[in-house]
N, C-alpha and C. Protein backbone atom coordinates (compact mmCIF):
# COMPACT_ATOMS: atom_id res chain seq x y z
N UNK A 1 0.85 -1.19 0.00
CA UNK A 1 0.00 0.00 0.00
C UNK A 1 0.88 1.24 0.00
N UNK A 2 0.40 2.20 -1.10
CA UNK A 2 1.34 3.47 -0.82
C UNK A 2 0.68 4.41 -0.18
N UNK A 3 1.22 5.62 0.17
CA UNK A 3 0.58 6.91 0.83
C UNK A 3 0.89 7.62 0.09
N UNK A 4 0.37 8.39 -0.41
CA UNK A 4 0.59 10.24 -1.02
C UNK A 4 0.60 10.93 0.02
N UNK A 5 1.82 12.04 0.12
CA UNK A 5 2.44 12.21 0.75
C UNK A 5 2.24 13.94 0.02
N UNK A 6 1.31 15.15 -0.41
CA UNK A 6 1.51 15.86 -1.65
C UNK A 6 2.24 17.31 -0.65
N UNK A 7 3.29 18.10 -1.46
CA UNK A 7 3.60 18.88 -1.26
C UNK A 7 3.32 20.22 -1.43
N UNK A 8 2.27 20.26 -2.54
CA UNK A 8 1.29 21.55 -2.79
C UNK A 8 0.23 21.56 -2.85
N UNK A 9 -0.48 20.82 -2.35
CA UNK A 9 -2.17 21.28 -2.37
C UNK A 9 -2.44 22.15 -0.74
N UNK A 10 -2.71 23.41 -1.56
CA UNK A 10 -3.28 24.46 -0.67
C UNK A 10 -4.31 23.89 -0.24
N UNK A 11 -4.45 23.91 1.37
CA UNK A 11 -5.58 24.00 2.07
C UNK A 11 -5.94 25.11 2.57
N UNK A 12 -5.60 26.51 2.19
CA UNK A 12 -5.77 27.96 3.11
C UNK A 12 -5.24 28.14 4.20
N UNK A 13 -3.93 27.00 4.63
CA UNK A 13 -3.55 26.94 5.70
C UNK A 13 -1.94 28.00 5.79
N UNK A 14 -1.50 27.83 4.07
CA UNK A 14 -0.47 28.12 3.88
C UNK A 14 -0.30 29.45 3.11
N UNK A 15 0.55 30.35 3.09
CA UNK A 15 0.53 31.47 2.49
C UNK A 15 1.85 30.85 1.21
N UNK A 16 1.00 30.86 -0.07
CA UNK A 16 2.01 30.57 -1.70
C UNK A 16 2.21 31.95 -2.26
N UNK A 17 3.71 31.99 -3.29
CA UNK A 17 3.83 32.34 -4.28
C UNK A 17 5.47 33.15 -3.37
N UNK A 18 5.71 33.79 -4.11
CA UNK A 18 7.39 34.01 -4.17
C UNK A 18 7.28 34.71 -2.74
N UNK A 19 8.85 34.81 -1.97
CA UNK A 19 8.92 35.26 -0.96
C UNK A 19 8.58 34.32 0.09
N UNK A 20 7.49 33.62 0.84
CA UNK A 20 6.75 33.05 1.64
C UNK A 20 7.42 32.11 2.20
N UNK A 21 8.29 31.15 1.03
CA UNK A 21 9.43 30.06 1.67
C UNK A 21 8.31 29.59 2.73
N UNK A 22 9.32 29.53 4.14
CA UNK A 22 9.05 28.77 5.13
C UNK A 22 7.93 29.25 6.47
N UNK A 23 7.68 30.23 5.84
CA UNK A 23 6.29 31.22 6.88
C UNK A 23 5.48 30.32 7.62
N UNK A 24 5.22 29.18 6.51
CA UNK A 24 3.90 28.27 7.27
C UNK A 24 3.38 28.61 8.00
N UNK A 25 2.30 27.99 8.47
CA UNK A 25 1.04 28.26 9.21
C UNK A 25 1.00 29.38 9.92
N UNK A 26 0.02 30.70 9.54
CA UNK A 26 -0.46 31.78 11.34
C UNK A 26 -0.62 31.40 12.19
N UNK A 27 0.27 31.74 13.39
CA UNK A 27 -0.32 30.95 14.95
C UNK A 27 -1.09 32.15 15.10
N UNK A 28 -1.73 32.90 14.51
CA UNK A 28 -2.58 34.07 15.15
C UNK A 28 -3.57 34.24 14.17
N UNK A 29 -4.42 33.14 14.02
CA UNK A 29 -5.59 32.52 13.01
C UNK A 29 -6.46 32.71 13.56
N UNK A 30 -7.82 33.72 13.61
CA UNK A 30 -9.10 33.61 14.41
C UNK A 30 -9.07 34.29 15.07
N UNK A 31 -8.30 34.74 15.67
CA UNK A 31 -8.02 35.69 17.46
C UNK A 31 -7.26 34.89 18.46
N UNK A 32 -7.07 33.69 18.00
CA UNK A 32 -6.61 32.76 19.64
C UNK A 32 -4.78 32.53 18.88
N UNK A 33 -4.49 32.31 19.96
CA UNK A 33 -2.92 32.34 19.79
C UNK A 33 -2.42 31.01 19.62
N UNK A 34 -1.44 30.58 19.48
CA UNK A 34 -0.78 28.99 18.77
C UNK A 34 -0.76 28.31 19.90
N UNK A 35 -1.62 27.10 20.03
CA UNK A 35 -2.04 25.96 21.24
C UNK A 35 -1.28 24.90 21.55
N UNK A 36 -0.31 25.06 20.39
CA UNK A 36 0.43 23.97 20.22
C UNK A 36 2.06 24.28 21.05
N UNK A 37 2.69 22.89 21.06
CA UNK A 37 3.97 22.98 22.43
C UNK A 37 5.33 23.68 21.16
N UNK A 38 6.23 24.58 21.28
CA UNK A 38 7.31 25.13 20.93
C UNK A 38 8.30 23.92 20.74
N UNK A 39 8.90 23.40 19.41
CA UNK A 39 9.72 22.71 19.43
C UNK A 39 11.30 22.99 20.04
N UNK A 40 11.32 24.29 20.57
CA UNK A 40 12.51 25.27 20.26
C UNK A 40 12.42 24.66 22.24
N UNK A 41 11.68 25.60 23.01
CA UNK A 41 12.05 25.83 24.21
C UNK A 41 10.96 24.52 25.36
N UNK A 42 10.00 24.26 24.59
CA UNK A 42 8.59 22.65 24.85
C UNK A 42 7.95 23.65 25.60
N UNK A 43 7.31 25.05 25.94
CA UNK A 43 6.63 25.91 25.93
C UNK A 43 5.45 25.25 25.32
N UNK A 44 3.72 25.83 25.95
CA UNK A 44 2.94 25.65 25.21
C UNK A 44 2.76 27.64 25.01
N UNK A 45 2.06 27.37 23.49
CA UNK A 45 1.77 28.81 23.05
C UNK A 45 2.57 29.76 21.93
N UNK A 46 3.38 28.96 21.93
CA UNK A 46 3.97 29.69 20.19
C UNK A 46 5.08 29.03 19.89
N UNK A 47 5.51 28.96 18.57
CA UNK A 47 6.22 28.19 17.66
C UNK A 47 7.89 28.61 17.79
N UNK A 48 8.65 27.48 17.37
CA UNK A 48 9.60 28.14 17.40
C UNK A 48 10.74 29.42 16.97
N UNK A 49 9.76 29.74 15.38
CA UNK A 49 10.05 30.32 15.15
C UNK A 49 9.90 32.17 15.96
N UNK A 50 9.00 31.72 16.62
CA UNK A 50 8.37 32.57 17.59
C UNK A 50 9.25 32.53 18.78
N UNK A 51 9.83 31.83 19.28
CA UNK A 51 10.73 31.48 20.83
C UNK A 51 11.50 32.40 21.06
N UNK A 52 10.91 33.28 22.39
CA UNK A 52 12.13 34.22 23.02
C UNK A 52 13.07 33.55 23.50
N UNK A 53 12.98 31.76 23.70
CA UNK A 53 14.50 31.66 24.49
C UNK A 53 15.29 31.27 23.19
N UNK A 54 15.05 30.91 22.19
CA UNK A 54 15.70 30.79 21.06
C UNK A 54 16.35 32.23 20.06
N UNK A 55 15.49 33.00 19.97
CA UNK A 55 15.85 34.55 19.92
C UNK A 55 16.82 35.13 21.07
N UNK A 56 16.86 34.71 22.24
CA UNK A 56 18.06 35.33 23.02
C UNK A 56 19.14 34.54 23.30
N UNK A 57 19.66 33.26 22.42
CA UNK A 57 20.36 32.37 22.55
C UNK A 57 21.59 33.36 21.05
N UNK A 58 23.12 33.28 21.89
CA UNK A 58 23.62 34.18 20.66
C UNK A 58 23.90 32.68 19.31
N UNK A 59 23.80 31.05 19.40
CA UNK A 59 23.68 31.28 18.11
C UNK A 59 22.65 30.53 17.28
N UNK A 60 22.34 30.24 16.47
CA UNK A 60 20.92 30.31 15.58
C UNK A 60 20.82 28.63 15.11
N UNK A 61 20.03 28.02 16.17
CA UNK A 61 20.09 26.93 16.07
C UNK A 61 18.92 26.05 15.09
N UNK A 62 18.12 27.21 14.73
CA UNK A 62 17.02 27.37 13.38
C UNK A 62 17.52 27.33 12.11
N UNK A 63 19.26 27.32 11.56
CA UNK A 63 19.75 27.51 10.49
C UNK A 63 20.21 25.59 10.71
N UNK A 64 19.11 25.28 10.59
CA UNK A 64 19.54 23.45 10.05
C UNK A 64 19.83 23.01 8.94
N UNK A 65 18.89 23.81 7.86
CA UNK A 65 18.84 23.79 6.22
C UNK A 65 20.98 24.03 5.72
N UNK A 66 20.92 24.74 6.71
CA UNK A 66 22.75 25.16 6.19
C UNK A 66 23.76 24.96 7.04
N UNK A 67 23.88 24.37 8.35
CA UNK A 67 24.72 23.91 9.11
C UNK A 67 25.34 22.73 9.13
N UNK A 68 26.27 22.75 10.26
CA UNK A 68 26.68 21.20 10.11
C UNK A 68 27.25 21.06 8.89
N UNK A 69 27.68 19.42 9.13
CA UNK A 69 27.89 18.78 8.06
C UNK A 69 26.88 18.61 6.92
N UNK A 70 27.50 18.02 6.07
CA UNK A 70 26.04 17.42 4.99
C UNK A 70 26.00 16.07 5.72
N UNK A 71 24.40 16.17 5.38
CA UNK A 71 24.10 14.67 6.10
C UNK A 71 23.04 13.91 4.89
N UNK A 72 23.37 12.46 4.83
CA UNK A 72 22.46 12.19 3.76
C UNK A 72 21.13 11.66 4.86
N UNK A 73 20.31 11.32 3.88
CA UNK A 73 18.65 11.05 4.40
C UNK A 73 17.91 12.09 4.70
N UNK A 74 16.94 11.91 4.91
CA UNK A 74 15.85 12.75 5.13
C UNK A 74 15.78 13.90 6.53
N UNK A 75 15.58 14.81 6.88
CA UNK A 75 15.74 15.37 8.18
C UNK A 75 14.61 15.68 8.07
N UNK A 76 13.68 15.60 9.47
CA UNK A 76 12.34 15.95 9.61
C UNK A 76 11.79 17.35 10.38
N UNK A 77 11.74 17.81 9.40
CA UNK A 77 11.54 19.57 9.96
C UNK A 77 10.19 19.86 10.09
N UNK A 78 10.29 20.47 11.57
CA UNK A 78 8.96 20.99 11.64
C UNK A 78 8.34 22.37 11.21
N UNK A 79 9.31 23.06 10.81
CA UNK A 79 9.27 24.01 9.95
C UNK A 79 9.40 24.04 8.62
N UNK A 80 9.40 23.31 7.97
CA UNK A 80 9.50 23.28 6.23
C UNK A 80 8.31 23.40 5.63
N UNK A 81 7.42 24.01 4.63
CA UNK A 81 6.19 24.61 4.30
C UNK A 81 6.15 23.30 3.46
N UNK A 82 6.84 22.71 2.25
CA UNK A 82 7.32 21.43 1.41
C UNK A 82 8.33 20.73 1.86
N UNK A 83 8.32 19.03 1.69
CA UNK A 83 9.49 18.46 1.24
C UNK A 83 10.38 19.00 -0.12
N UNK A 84 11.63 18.46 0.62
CA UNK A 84 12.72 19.39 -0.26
C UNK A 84 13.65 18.39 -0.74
N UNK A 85 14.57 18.66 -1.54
CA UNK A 85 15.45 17.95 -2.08
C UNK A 85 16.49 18.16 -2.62
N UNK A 86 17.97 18.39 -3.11
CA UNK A 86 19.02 18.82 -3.80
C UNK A 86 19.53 17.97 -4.84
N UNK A 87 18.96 16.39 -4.36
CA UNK A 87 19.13 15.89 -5.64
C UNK A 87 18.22 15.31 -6.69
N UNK A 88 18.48 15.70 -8.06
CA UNK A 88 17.38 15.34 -8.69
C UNK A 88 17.73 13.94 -8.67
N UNK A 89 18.30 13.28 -8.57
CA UNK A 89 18.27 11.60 -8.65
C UNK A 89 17.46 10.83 -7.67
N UNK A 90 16.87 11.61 -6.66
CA UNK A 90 15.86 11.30 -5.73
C UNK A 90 14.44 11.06 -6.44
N UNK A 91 14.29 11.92 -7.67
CA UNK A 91 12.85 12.26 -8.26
C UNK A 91 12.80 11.40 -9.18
N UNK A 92 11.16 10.67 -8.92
CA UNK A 92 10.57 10.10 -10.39
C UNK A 92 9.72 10.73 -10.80
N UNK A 93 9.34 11.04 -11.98
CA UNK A 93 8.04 11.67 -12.59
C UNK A 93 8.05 13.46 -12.20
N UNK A 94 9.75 13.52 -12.70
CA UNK A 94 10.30 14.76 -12.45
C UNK A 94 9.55 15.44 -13.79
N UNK A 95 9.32 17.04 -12.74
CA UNK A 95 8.47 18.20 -13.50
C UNK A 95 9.54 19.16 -13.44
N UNK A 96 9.79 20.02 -14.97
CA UNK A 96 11.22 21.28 -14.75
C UNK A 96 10.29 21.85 -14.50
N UNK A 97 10.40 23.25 -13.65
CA UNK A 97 9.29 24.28 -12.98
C UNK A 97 10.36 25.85 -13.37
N UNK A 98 10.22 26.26 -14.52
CA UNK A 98 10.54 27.74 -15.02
C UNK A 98 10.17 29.09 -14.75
N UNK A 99 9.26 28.60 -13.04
CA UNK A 99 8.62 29.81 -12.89
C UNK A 99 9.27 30.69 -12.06
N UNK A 100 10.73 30.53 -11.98
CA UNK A 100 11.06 31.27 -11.45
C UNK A 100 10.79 31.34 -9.63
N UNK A 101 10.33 30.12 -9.11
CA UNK A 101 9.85 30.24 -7.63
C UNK A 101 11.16 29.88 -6.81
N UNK A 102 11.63 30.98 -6.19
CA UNK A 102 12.31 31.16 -4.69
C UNK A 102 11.58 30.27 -3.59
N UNK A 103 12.68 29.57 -2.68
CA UNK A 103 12.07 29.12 -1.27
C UNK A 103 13.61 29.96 -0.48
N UNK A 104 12.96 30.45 0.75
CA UNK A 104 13.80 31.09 1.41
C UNK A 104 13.74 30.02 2.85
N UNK A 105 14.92 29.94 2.92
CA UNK A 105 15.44 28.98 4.27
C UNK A 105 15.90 29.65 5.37
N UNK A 106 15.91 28.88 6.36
CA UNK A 106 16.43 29.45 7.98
C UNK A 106 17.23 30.15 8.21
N UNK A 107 17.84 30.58 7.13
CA UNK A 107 18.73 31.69 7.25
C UNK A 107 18.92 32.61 6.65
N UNK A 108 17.60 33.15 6.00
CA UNK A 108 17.37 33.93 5.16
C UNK A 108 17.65 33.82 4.11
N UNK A 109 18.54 32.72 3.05
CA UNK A 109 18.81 32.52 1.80
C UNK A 109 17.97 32.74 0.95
N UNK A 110 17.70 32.86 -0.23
CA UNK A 110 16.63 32.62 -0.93
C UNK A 110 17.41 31.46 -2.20
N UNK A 111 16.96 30.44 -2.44
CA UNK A 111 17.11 29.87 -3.29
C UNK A 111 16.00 28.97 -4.40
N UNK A 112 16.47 29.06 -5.54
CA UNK A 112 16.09 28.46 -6.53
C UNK A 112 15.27 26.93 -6.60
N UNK A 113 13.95 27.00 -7.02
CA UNK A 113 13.12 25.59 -7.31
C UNK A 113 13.40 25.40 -8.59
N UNK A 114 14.32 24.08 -9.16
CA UNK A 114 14.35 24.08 -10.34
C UNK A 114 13.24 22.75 -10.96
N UNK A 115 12.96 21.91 -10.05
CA UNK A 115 11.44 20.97 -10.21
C UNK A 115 10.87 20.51 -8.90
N UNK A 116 10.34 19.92 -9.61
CA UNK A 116 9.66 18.88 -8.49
C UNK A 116 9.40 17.01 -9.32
N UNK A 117 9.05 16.61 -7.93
CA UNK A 117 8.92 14.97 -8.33
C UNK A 117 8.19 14.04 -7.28
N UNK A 118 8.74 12.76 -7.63
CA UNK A 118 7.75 11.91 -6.69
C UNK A 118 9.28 11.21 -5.84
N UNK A 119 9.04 11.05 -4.70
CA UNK A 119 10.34 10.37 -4.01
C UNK A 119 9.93 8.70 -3.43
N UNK A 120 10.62 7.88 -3.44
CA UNK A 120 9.71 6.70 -3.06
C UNK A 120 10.54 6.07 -1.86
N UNK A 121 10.04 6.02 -0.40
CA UNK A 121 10.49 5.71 0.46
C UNK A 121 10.07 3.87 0.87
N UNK A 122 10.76 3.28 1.92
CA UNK A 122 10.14 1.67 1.86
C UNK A 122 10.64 2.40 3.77
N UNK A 123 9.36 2.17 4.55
CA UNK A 123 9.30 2.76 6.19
C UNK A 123 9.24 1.07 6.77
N UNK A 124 8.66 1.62 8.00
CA UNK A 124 8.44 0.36 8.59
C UNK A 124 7.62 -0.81 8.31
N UNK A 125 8.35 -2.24 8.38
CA UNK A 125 7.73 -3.05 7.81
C UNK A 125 7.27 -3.27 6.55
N UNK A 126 8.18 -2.88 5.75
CA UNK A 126 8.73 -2.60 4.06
C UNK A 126 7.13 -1.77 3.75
N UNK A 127 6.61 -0.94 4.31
CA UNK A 127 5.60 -0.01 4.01
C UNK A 127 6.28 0.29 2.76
N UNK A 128 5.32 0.84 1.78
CA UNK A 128 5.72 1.93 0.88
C UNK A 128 5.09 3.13 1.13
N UNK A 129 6.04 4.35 1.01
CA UNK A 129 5.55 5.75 1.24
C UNK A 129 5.90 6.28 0.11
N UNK A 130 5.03 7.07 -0.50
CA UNK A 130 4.89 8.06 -1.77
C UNK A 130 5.49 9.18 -1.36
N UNK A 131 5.98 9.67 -1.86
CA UNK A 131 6.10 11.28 -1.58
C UNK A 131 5.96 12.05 -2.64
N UNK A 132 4.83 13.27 -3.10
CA UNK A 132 4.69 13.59 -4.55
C UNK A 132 5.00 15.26 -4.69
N UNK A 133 5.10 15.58 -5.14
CA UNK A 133 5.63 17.07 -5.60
C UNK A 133 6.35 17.63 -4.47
N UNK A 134 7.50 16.93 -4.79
CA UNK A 134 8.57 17.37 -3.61
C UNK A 134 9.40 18.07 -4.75
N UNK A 135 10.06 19.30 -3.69
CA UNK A 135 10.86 20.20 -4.53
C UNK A 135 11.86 19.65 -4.74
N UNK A 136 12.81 20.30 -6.17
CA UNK A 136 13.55 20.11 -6.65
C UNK A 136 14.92 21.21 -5.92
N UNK A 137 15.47 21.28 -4.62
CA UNK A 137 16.72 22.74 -5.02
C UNK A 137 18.01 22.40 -4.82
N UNK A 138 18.55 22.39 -5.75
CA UNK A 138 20.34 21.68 -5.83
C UNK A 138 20.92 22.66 -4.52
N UNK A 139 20.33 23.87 -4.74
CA UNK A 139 21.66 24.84 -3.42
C UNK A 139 21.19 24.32 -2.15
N UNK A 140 20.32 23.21 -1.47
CA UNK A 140 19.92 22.89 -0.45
C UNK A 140 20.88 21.86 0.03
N UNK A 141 21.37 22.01 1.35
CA UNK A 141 22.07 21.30 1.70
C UNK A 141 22.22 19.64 2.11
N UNK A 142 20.60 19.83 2.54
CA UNK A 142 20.26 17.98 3.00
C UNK A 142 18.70 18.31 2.49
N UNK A 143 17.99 17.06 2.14
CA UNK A 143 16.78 16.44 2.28
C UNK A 143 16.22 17.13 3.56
N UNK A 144 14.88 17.60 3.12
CA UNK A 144 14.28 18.14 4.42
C UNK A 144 12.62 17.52 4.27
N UNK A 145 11.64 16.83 4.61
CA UNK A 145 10.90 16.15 4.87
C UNK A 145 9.82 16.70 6.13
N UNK A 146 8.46 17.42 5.53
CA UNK A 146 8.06 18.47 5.98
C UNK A 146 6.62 18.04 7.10
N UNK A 147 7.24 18.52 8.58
CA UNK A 147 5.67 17.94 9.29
C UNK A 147 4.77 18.66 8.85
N UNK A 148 4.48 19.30 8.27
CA UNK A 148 3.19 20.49 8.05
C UNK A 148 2.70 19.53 6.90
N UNK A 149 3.51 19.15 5.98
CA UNK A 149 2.90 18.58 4.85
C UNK A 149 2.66 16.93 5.19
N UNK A 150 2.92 16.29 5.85
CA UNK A 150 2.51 15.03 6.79
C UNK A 150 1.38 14.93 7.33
N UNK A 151 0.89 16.35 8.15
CA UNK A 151 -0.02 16.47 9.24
C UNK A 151 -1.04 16.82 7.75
N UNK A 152 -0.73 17.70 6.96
CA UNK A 152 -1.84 17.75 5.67
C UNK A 152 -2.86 16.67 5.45
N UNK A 153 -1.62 15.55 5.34
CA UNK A 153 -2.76 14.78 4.81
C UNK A 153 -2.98 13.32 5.39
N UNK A 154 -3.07 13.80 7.06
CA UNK A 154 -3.88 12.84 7.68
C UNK A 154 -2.72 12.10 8.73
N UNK A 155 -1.46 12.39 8.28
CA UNK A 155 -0.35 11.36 9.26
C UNK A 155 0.14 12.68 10.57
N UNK A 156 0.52 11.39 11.58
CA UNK A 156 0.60 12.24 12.64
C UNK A 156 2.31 12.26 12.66
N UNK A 157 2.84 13.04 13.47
CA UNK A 157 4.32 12.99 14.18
C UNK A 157 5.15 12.69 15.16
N UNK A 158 4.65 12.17 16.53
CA UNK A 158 5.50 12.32 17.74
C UNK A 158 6.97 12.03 17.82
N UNK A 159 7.05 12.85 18.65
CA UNK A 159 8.95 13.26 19.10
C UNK A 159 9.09 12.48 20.36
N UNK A 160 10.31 11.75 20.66
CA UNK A 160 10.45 11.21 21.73
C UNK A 160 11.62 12.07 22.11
N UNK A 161 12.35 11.49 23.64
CA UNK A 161 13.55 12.33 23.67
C UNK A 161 15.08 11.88 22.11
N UNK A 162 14.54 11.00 21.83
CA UNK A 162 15.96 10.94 20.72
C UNK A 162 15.28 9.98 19.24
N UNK A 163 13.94 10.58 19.37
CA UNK A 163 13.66 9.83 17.76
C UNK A 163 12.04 10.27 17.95
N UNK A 164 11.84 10.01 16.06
CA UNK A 164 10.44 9.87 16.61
C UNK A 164 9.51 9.18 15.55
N UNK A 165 7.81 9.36 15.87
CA UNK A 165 7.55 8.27 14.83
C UNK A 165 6.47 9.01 13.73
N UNK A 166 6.48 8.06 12.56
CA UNK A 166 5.22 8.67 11.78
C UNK A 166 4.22 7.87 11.91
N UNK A 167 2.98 8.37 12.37
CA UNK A 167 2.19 7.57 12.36
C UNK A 167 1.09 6.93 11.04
N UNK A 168 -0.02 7.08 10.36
CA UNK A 168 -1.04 6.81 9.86
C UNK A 168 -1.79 5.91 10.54
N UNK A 169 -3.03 6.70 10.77
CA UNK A 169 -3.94 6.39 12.16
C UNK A 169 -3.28 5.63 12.96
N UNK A 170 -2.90 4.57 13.36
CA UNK A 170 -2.63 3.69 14.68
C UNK A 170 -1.12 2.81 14.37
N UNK A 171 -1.39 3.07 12.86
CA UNK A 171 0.04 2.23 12.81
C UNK A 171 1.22 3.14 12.04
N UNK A 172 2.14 3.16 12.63
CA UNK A 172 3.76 3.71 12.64
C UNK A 172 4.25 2.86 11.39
N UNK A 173 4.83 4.16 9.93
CA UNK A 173 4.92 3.70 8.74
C UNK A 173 5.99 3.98 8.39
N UNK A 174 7.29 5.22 9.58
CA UNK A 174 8.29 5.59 9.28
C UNK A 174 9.12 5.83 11.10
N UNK A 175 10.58 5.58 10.85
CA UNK A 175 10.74 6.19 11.96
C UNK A 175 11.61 7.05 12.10
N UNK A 176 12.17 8.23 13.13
CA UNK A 176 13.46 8.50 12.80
C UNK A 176 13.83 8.36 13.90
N UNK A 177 15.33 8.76 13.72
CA UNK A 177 16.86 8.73 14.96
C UNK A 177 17.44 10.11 14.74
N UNK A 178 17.63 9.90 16.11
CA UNK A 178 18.75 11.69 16.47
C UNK A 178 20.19 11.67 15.60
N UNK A 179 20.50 12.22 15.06
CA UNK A 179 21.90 12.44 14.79
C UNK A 179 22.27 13.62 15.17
N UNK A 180 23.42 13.89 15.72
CA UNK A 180 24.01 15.14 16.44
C UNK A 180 22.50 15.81 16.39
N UNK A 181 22.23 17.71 16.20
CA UNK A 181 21.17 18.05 16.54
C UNK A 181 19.79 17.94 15.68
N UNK A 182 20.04 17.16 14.52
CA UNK A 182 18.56 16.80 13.69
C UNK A 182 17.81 15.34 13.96
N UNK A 183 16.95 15.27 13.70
CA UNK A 183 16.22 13.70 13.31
C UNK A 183 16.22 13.22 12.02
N UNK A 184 16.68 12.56 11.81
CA UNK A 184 16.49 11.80 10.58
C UNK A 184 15.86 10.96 10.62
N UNK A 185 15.43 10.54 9.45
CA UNK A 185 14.30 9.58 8.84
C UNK A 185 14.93 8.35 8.78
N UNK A 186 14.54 7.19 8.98
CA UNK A 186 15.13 5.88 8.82
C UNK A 186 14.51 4.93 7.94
N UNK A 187 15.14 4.66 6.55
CA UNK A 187 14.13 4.55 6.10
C UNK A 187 14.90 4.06 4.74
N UNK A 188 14.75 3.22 3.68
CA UNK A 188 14.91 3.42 2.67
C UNK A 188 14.42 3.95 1.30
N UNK A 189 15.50 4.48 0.51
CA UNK A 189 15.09 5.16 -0.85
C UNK A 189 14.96 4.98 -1.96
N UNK A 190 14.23 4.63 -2.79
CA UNK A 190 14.76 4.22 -4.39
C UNK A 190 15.32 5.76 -4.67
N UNK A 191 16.30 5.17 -5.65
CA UNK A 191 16.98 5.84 -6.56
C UNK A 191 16.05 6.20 -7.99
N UNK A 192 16.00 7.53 -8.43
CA UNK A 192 15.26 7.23 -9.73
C UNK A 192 16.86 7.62 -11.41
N UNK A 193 16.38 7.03 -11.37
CA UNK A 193 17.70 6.92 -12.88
C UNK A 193 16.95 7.83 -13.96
N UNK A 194 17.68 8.86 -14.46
CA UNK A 194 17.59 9.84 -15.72
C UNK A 194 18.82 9.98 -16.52
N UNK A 195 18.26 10.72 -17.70
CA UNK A 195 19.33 11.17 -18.41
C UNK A 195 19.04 12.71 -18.64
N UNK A 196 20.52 13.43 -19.01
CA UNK A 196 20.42 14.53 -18.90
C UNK A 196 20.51 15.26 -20.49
């Protein structure tokens, strides 16, 4: 059984089109303020991008997209608006996208979408997971694998202290592990083969 996994279908949740990158979701939707726990400081009431103890920390532990080493596999960000990618050899049923669309990352970069595609993961218990219009951006440093776009469409997330799981309703279809300060995905990938 596979899952679609889609990286652009607007639900009104997300603000599109150039500039916007990684904004995701208003925690100040309706009048009531963000209910949900701070990945940054485990605060309930605003996001991390929001975190005064992360804002008064001198250094910027939100620049994951560009730190560190390169790491291969997937890293599971709870801030990423899309799954992302740098290599096109990840993509099947690759789309070139000429429109000129910027995603701006954790550190203010702005870089280049040159497609999108389908990524094909094998999770727990040789599950198959779809992943479909995942971006294409070579200047990205690692695979980034997006909870916003997970929680879209129906799968859940929990974090433990050093891993965590994906759910679909009751049963766990992916998992990840801590490496130094990210989570990664555990998991295998097909390769998709092109010519250039």
């Amino acid at each position: 059984m596979e899952k679609a996994l889609r990286a652009n279908g607007n639900t009104g949740r997300f603000k599109e089109g150039r500039g916007h990158g990684r904004k995701g979701i208003s925690s100040r939707k309706n009048g009531g303020g963000y209910k949900g726990k701070c990945f940054g400081c485990g605060q309930v009431g605003h996001m991390k991008r929001d975190c005064p103890v992360q804002k008064s920390d001198s250094g910027n532990d939100a620049v994951l997209a560009v730190s560190e080493k390169r790491l291969d596999g997937w890293l599971i960000d709870s801030e990423a608006t899309s799954h992302m990618t740098p290599h096109r050899s990840d993509l099947f049923d690759y789309e070139i996208l000429n429109d000129g669309i910027d995603v701006m990352i954790a550190d203010g970069k702005k870089l280049r979408v040159h497609g999108k595609g389908t990524v094909r993961l094998t999770g727990v218990n040789n599950r198959r997971i779809k992943m479909i219009n995942v971006l294409h951006i070579p200047g990205l440093d690692r695979r980034l694998l997006s909870v916003c776009r997970l929680a879209e469409h129906g799968l859940s997330v929990s974090f433990e202290h050093l891993s965590c799981i994906i759910w679909d309703n009751r049963s766990a279809i992916a998992v990840g592990k801590k490496m130094g300060e990210a989570i990664m995905l555990d998991c295998q990938q097909e390769e998709a083969k092109f010519v250039q």
